[in-house]
Protein backbone atom coordinates (compact mmCIF):
# COMPACT_ATOMS: atom_id res chain seq x y z
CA UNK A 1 0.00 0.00 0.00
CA UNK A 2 1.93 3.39 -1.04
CA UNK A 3 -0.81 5.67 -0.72
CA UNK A 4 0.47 7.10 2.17
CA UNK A 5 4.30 6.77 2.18
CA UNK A 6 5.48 9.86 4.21
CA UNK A 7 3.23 7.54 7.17
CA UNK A 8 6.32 5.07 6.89
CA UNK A 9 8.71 7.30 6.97
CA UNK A 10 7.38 9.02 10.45
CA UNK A 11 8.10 5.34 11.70
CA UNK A 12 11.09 4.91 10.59
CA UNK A 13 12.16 8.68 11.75
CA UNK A 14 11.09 7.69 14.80
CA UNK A 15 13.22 4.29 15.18
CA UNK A 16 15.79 6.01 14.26
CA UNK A 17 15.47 8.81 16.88
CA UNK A 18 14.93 6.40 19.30
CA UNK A 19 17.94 3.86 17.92
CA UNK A 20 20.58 6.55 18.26
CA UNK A 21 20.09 7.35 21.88
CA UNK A 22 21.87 4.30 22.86
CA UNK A 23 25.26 5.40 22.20
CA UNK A 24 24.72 8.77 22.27
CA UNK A 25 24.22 7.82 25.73
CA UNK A 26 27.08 5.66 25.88
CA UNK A 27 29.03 8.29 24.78
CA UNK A 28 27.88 11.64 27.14
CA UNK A 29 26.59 9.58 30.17
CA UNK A 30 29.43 7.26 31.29
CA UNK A 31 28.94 5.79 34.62
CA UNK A 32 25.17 7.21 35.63
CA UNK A 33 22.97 4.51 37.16
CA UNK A 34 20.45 3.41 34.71
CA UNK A 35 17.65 4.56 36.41
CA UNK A 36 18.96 8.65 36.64
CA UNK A 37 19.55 7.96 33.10
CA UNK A 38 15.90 6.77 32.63
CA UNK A 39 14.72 9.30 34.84
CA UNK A 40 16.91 12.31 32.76
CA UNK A 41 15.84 11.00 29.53
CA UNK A 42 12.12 10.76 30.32
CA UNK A 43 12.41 14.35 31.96
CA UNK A 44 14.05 15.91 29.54
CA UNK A 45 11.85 14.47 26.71
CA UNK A 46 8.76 15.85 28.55
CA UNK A 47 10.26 19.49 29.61
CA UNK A 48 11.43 19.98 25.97
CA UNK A 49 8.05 19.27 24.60
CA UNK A 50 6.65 21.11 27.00
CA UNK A 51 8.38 24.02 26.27
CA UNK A 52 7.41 23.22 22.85
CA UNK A 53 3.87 22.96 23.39
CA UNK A 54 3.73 26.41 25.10
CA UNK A 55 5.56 27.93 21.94
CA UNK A 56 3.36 26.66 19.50
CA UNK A 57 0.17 27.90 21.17
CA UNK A 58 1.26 31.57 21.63
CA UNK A 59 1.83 31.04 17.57
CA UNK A 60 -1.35 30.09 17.04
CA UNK A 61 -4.38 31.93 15.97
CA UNK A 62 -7.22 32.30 19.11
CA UNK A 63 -9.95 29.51 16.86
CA UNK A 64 -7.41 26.78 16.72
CA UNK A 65 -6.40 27.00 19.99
CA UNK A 66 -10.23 26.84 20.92
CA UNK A 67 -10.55 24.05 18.79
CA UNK A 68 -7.45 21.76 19.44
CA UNK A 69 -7.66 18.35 20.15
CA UNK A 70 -7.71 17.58 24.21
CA UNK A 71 -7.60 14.29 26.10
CA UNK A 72 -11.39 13.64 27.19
CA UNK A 73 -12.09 12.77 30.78
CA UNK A 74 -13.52 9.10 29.49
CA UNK A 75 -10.23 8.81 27.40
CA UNK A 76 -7.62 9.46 30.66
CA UNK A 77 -7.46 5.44 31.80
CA UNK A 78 -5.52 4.60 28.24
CA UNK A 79 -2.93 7.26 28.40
CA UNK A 80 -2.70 6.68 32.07
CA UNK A 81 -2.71 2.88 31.69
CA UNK A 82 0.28 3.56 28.71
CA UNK A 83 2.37 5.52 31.08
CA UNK A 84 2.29 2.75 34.21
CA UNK A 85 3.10 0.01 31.71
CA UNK A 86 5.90 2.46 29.25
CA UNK A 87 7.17 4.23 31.18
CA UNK A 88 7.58 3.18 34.77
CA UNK A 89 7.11 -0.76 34.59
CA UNK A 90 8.64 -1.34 31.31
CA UNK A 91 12.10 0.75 32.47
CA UNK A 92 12.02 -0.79 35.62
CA UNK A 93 11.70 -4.46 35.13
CA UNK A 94 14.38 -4.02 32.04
CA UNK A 95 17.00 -2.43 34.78
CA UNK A 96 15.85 -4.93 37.06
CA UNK A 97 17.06 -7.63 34.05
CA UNK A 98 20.03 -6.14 32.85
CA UNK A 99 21.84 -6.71 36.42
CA UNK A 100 21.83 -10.12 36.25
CA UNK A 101 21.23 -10.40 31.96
CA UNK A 102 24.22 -10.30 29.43
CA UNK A 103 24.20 -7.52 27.13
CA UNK A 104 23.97 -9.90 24.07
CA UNK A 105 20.66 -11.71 24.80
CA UNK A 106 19.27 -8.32 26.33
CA UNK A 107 19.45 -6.98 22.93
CA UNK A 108 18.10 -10.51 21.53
CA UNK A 109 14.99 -9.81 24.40
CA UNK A 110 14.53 -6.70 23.15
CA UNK A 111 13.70 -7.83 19.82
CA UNK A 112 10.43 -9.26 21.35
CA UNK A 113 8.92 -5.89 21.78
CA UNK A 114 7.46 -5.98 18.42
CA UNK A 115 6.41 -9.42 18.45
CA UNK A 116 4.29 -8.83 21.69
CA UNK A 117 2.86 -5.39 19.70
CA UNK A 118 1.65 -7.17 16.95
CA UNK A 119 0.08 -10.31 18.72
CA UNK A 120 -1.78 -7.78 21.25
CA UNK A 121 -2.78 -5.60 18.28
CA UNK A 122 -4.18 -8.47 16.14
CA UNK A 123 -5.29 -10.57 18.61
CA UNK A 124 -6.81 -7.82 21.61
CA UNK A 125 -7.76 -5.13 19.42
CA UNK A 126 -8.37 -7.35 16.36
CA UNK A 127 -6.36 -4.88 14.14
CA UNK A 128 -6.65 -6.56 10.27
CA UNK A 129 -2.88 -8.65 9.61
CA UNK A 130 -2.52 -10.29 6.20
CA UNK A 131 0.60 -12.49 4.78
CA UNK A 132 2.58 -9.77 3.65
CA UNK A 133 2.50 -8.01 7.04
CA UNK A 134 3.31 -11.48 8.96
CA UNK A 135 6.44 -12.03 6.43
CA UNK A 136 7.52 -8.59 7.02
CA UNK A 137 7.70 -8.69 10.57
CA UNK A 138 8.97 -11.74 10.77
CA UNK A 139 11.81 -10.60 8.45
CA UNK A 140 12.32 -7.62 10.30
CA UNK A 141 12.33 -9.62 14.17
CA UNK A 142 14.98 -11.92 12.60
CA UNK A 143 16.84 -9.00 11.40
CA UNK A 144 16.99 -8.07 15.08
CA UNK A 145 17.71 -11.77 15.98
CA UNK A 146 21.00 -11.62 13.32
CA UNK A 147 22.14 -8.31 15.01
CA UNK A 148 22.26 -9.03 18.60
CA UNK A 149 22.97 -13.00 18.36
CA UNK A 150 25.85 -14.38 19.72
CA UNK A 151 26.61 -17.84 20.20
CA UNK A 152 26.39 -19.47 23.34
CA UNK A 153 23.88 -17.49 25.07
CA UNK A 154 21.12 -19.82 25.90
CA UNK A 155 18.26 -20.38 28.29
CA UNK A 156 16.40 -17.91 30.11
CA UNK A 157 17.34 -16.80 33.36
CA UNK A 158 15.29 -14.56 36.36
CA UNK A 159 16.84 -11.69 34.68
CA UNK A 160 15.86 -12.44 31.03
CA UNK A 161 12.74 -13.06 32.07
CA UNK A 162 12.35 -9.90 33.39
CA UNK A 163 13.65 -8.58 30.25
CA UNK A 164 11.06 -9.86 28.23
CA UNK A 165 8.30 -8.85 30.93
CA UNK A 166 9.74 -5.22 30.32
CA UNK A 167 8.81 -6.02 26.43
CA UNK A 168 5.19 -6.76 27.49
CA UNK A 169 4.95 -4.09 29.26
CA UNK A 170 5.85 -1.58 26.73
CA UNK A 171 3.75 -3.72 23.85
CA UNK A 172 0.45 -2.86 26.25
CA UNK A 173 1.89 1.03 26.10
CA UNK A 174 2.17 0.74 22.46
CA UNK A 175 -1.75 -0.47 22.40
CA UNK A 176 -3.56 1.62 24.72
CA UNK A 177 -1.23 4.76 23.21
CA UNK A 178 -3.21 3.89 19.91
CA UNK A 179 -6.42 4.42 21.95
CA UNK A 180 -5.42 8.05 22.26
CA UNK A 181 -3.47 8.57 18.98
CA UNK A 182 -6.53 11.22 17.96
CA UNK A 183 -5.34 13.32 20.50
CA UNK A 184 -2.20 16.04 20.22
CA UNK A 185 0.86 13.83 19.67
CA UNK A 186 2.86 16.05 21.71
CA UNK A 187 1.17 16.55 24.99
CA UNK A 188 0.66 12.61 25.03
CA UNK A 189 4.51 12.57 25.15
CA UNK A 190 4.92 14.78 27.30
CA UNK A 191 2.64 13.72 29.60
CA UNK A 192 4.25 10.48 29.73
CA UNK A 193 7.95 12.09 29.68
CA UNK A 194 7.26 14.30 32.91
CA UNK A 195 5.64 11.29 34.54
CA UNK A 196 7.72 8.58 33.59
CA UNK A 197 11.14 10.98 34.43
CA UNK A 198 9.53 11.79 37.81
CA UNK A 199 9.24 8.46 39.05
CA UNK A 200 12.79 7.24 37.47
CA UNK A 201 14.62 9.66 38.73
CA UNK A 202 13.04 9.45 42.04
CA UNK A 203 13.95 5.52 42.30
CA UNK A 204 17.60 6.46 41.43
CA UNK A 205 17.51 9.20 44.14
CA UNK A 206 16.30 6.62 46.56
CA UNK A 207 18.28 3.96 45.51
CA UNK A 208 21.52 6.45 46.25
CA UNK A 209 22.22 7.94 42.69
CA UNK A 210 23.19 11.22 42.92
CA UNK A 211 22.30 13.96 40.37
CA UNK A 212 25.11 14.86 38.10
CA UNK A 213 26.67 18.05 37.03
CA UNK A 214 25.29 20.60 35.03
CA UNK A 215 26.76 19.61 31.51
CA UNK A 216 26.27 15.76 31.93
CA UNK A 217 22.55 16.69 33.09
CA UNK A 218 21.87 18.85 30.37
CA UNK A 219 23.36 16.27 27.11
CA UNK A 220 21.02 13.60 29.34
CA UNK A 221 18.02 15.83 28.94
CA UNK A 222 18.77 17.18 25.18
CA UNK A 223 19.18 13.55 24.57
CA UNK A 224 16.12 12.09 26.22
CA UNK A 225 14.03 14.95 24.81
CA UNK A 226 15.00 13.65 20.79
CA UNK A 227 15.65 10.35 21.58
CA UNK A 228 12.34 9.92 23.94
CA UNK A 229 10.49 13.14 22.96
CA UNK A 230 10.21 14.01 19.56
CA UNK A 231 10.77 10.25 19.00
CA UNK A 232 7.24 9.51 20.64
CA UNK A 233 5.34 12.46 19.21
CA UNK A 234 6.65 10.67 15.79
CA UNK A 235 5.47 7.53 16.85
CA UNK A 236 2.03 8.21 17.90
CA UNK A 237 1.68 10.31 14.76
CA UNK A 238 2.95 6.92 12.91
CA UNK A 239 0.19 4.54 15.41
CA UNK A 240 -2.73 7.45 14.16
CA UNK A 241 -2.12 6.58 10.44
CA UNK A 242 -0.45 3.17 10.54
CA UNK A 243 -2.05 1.03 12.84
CA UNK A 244 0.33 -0.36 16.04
CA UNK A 245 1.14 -3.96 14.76
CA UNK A 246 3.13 -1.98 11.30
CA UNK A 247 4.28 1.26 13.62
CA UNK A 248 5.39 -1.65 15.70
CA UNK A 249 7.27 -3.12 13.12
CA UNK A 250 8.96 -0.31 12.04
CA UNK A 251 10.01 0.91 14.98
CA UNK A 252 11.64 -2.59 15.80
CA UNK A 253 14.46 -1.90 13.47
CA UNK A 254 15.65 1.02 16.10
CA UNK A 255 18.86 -1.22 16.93
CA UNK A 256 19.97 -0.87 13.16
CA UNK A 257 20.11 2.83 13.29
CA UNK A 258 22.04 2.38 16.69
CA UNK A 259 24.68 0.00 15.42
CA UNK A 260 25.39 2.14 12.34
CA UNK A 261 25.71 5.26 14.67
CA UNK A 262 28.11 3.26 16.63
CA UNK A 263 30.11 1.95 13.62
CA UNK A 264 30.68 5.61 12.98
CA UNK A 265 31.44 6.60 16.23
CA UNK A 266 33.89 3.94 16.97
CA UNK A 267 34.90 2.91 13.28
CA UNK A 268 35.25 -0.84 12.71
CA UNK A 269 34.28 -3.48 9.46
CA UNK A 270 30.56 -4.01 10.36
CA UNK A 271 30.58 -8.20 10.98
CA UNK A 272 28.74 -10.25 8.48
CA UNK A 273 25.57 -10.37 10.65
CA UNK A 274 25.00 -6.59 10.44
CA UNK A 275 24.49 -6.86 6.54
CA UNK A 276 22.76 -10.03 7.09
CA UNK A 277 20.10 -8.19 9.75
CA UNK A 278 19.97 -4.86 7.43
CA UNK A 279 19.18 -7.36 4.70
CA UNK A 280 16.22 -9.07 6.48
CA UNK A 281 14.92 -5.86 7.98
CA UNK A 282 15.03 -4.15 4.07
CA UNK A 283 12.98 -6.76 3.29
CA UNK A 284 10.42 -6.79 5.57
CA UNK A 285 10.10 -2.70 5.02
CA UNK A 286 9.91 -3.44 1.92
CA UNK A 287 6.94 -5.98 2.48
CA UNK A 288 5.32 -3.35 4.59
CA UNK A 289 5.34 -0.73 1.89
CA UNK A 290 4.34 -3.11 -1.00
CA UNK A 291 1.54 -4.14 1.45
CA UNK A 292 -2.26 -3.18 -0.56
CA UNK A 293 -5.19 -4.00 1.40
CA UNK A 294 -9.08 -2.89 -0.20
CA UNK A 295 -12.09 -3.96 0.48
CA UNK A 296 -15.34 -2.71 0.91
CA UNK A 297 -15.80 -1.33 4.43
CA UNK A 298 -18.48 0.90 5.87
CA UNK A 299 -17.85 3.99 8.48
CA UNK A 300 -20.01 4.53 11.78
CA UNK A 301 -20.71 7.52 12.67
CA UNK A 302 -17.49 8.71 14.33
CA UNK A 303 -17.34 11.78 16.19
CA UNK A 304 -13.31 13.23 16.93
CA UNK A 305 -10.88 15.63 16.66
CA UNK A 306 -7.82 15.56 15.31
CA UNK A 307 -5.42 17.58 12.14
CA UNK A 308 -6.91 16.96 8.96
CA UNK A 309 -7.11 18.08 5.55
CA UNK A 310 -10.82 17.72 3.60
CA UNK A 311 -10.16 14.43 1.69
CA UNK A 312 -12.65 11.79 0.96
CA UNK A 313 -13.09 11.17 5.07
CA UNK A 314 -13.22 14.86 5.90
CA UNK A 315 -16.27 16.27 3.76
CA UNK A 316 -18.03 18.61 6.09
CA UNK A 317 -19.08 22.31 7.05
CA UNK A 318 -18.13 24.13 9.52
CA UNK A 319 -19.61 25.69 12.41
CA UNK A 320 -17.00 28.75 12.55
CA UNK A 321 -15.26 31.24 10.55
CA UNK A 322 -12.52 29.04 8.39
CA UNK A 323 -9.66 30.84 6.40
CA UNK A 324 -9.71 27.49 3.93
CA UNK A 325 -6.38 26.94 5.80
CA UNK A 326 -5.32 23.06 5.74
CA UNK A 327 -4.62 20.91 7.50
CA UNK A 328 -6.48 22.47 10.35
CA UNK A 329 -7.89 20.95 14.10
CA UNK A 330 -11.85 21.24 15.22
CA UNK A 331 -14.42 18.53 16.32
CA UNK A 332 -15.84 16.85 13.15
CA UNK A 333 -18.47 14.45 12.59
CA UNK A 334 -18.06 11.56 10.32
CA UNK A 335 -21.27 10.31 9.01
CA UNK A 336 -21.95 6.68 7.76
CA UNK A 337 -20.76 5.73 4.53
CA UNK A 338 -19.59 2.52 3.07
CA UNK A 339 -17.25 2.93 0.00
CA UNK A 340 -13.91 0.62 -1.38
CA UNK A 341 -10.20 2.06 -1.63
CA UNK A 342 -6.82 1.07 -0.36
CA UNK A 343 -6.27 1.74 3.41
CA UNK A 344 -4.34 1.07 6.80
CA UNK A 345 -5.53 0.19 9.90
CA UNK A 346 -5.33 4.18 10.73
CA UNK A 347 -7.92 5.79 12.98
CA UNK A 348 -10.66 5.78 10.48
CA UNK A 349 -10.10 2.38 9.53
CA UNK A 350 -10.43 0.60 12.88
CA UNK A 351 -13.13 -1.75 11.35
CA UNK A 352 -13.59 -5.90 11.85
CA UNK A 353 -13.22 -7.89 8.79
C-alpha cells in the first residue's frame, strides 16, 4: 500500500530517533545509574516538549487553539494505563534484568517488543494482519535476531525473564497509546515524559544515585528529549495513520540505526551479521510498503478531533469562521458511509473484517 508513504517514513524517523540514543548515551553519560539515566531521559523528553507545546500555542491563531484536540475525561485510563506500563514498569523491570542479563541476549529480548505489539494488536484489538504483514515482521524480528545474536547465550534466566516482561509491558503502552493517537501527539509525550522521568529519577535518588553536574545533566536531557520526545510524538503520529502492529514493526528496526551510529562513532568493518540483519529488515520494510489491502468497508458515525485536511473522510461544514487553511484541528463528525479504496488500519479504519 503506497498511498500514504510519508506515514512510513514518520516510523522509521522515529526508530531512528529512538535507535541513536543508545550510544549517544554511551558516549555523554558514562557511569550514571540506569535509572537517573531513565529518569533524565524521560524528563528531559517531557520538559522539551513542554516548552514546545507552550511555543506553538502563543503562535497560534485564538480559533485553533479553541478548537485543538484535548484528552477527554472518558479517554484518561488509556494514556494513564500507557504511562504505568511504558514508562515506569517497562524501564524498571528491564534495569531490574540487565543486572543479572548479558548484554547480548538483552538486545536478543529486546527484539520481542514488536512481536508482543503485533500479537496484542491483532489478537486484543483485532487490528486486520494479512501475509505480507506477517512475512515482514517476521523478516524484520529476525533481522533483530542476526544483530544481537551471539553464540552461546542460551536459556532464560530470572533476569531475562524480566527482560522480556519489560517487552510486554511496553507492547500494552504501544496499544492503549493507539487508543489516544486522535489526541495532540505532543502533549501525550509529554505527559508520559514528565511522569515517567519523575518516578525514574526518584527511584535512582532513593536507591543512592546522585544527580550529576550541570553539563552531563543537560546532554542527558537534550538527549532524552529527541531520543524519547520528539521520537514519541513521531510515533504516535505513525500509530494514528499506521495502525500499532506496522508502527510496531517499524520501529523494531531502532537497533539498526544504533549500530550504524556506533560503527561511525567507533569505526570498525561491520561483521557479516550486520548486513545479514539490514538485509532481512530491508525486506520486511519493503513488504510493509508493498503491502495493498481494499475492500469494501463501511464507516459509523465517528465523532473526533484531530489535524486533517478535507479528503474523501473529511467532507463537512463548519460551524465557525474558516480561512480554507489546511490541514487544520476542530471537532468533526463523520457520518456513515460505506465505499472501497486502499487503506491502513489508521484511525478511520479501525473496522472488523
Amino acid at each position: 500500500m503506497n498511498a500514504r508513504p510519508h506515514a512510513a517514513l514518520t516510523a522509521l524517523l522515529a526508530a531512528a530517533l529512538f535507535g541513536v540514543t543508545t550510544p549517544l548515551a554511551k558516549t555523554l553519560l558514562g557511569s550514571l545509574s540506569p535509572f537517573m539515566v531513565a529518569g533524565l531521559f524521560y524528563l528531559g523528553s517531557g520538559l522539551g516538549l513542554a516548552i514546545g507545546i507552550l511555543i506553538r500555542r502563543l503562535r497560534r491563531k485564538a480559533a485553533e487553539r479553541q478548537n485543538e484536540s484535548r484528552i477527554q475525561l472518558a479517554e484518561l485510563p488509556w494514556p494513564a494505563g500507557a504511562i504505568a506500563a511504558g514508562g515506569i514498569a517497562g524501564p524498571a523491570l528491564l534495569m531490574l534484568g540487565l543486572a543479572t542479563t548479558p548484554a547480548a541476549m538483552s538486545a536478543l529480548l529486546l527484539n520481542l517488543e514488536g512481536v508482543f505489539t503485533a500479537l496484542i494488536a491483532w489478537v486484543v484489538f483485532r487490528e486486520n494482519v494479512d501475509s505480507r504483514i506477517l512475512l515482514g515482521m517476521a523478516a524484520i524480528v529476525a533481522g533483530g535476531v542476526a544483530l544481537s545474536w551471539q553464540p552461546g547465550a542460551a536459556g532464560l534466566s530470572t533476569g531475562a525473564l524480566l527482560v522480556v516482561a519489560a517487552c510486554i509491558a511496553w507492547a500494552i503502552d504501544n496499544n492503549l497509546t493507539r487508543k489516544v493517537s486522535t489526541n495532540d501527539a505532543m502533549v501525550i509525550a509529554c505527559l508520559k515524559g514528565l511522569v515517567a522521568g519523575s518516578v525514574n529519577l526518584s527511584i535512582a535518588l532513593l536507591l543512592g544515585a546522585h544527580v550529576p553536574g550541570a553539563g552531563r545533566t543537560a546532554a542527558a536531557m537534550l538527549t532524552g528529549f529527541a531520543g524519547y520526545g520528539v521520537s514519541l510524538v513521531l510515533f504516535v503520529v505513525a500509530l494514528r495513520n499506521l495502525g500499532t502492529a506496522r508502527t510496531g514493526a517499524y520501529f523494531s528496526i531502532a537497533p539498526l540505526f544504533g549500530v550504524a551510529l556506533s560503527l561511525v562513532l567507533w569505526p570498525e568493518m561491520p561483521p557479516l551479521l550486520f548486513w545479514v540483519a539490514a538485509a532481512f529488515m530491508a525486506i520486511g520494510i519493503w513488504l510493509h510498503v508493498r503491502e495493498r489491502h481494499e475492500h469494501a468497508h463501511t464507516h459509523e458515525l465517528l465523532l473526533h478531533n484531530h489535524r486533517h485536511r478535507h479528503d474523501e473522510h473529511h467532507q463537512h461544514a463548519h460551524d465557525f469562521e474558516w480561512d480554507g487553511e489546511e490541514p487544520h484541528v476542530h471537532p468533526h463528525r463523520h457520518a456513515p458511509m460505506t465505499h472501497t479504496h486502499a487503506h491502513y488500519p489508521d484511525i478511520h479504519h479501525r473496522h472488523i473484517h
